[in-house]
Protein backbone atom coordinates (compact mmCIF):
# COMPACT_ATOMS: atom_id res chain seq x y z
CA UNK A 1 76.69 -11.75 47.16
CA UNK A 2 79.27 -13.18 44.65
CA UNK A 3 78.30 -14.78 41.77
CA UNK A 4 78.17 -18.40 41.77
CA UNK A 5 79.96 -19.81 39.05
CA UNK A 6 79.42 -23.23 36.71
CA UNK A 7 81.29 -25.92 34.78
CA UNK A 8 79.10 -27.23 32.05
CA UNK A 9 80.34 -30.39 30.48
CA UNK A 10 77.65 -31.59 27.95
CA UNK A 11 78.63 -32.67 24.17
CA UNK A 12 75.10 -31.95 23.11
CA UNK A 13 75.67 -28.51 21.80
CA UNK A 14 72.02 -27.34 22.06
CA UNK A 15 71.28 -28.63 25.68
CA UNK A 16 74.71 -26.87 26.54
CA UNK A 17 73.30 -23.76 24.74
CA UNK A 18 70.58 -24.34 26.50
CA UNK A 19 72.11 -24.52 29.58
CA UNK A 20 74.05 -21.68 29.46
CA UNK A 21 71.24 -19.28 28.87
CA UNK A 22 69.19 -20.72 31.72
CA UNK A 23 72.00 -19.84 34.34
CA UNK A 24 73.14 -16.69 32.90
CA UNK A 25 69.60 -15.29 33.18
CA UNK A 26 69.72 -16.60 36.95
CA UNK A 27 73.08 -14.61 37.02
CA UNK A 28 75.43 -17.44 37.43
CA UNK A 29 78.78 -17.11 35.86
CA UNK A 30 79.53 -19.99 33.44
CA UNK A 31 83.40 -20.86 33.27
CA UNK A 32 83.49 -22.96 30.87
CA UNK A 33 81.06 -25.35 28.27
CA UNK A 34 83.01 -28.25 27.28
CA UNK A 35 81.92 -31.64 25.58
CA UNK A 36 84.60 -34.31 26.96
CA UNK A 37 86.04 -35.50 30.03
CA UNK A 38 89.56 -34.74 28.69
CA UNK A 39 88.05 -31.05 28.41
CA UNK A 40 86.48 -31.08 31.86
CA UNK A 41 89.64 -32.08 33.43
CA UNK A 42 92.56 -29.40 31.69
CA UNK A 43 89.73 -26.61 32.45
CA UNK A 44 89.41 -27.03 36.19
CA UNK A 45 93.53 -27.08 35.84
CA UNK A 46 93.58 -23.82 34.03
CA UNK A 47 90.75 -21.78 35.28
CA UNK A 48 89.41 -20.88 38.55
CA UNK A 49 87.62 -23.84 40.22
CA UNK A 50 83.59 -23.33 39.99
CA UNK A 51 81.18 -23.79 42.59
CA UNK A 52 79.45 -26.63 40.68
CA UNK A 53 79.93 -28.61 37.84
CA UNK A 54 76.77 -30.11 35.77
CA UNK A 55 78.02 -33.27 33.82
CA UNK A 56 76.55 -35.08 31.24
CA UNK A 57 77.22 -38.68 31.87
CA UNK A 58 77.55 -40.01 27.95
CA UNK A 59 80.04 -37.49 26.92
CA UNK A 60 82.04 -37.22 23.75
CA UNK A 61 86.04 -38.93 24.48
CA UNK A 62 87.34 -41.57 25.94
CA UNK A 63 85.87 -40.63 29.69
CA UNK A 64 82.30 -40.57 30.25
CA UNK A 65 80.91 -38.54 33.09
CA UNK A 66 80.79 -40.61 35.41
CA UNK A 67 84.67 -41.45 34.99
CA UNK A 68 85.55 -37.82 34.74
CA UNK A 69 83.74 -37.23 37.79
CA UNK A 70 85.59 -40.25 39.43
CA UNK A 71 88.99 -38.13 38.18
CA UNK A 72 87.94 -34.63 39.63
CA UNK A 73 86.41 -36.24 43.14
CA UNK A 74 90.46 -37.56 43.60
CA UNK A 75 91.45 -33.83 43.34
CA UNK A 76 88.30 -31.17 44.11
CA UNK A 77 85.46 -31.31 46.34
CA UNK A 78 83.27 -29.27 44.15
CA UNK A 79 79.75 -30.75 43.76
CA UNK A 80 78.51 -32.35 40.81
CA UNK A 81 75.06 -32.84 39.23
CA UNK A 82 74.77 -35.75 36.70
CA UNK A 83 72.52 -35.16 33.43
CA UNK A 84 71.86 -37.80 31.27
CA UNK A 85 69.17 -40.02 29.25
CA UNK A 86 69.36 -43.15 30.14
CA UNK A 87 67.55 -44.04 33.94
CA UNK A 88 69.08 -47.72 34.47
CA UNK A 89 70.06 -48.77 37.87
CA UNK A 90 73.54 -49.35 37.37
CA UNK A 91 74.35 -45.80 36.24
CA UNK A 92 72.41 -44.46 39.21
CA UNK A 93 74.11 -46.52 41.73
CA UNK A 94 78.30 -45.26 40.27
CA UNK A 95 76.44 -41.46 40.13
CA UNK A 96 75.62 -42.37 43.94
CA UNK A 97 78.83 -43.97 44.64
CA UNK A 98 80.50 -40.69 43.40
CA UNK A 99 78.69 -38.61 46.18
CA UNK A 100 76.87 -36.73 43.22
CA UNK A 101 74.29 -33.66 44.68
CA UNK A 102 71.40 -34.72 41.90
CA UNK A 103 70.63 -37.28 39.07
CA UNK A 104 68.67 -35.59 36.63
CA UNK A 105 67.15 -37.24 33.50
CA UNK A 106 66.98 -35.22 30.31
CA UNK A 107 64.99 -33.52 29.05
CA UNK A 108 65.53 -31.39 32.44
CA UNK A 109 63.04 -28.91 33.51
CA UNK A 110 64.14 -25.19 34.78
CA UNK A 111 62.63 -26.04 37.46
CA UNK A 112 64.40 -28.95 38.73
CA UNK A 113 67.89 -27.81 37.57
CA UNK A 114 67.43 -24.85 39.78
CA UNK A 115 66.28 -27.02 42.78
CA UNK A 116 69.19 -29.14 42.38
CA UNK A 117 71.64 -26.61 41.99
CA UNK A 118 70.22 -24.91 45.16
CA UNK A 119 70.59 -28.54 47.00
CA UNK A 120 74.31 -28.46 45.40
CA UNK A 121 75.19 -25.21 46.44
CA UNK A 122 73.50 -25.12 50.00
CA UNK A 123 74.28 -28.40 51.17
CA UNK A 124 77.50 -29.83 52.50
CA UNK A 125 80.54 -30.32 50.39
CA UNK A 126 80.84 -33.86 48.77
């Protein structure tokens, strides 16, 4: 089986670190770690397309996640989980809006980043 590959777009450099090492011990390939929108956007134009992206929603730039997400839906149908750590309704219901796989609230547990990357990756395309 091919390895499944990740977009991680966090701006806090230890939970990207963090991150990283989780799904490179679960042998997923990591294409990129970026900390903005702007990022997020020019690496899905210059590198392969992943298999998932996890977003942070409060991101460094002028796009927060939820935005950026907004940008790649008009162009990709690669799933996307949300991270972030605020829990209000209203950012819920545009992560919803945007078809996104999982909502997860930081600080994440292995656990549930690995369940909701299996419901990403397993389930239909957004």
């Amino acid at each position: 089986m091919t390895e499944k590959t990740v977009l991680i777009v966090e701006d806090e450099g230890l939970i990207a670190l963090h991150l990283t090492e989780t799904l490179e011990n679960r042998r997923f390939g990591i294409i990129g770690t970026v900390h903005s929108g702007e990022m997020a956007l020019q690496a899905l134009e210059k590198s392969p397309k992943p298999d998932l992206i996890i977003m942070d929603i409060g991101l460094a730039g002028s796009l927060d996640g939820i935005e950026t997400a907004r940008k790649i839906r008009q162009q990709y149908t690669i799933p996307i989980i949300f991270l972030t750590a605020y829990s209000d309704k209203s950012r819920m219901e545009k992560a919803k809006e945007l078809s996104a796989v999982e909502y997860l609230i930081k600080p994440v547990t292995e656990e549930d980043l690995l369940t909701a990357i299996r419901r990403a990756l397993d389930g239909p395309a957004p």
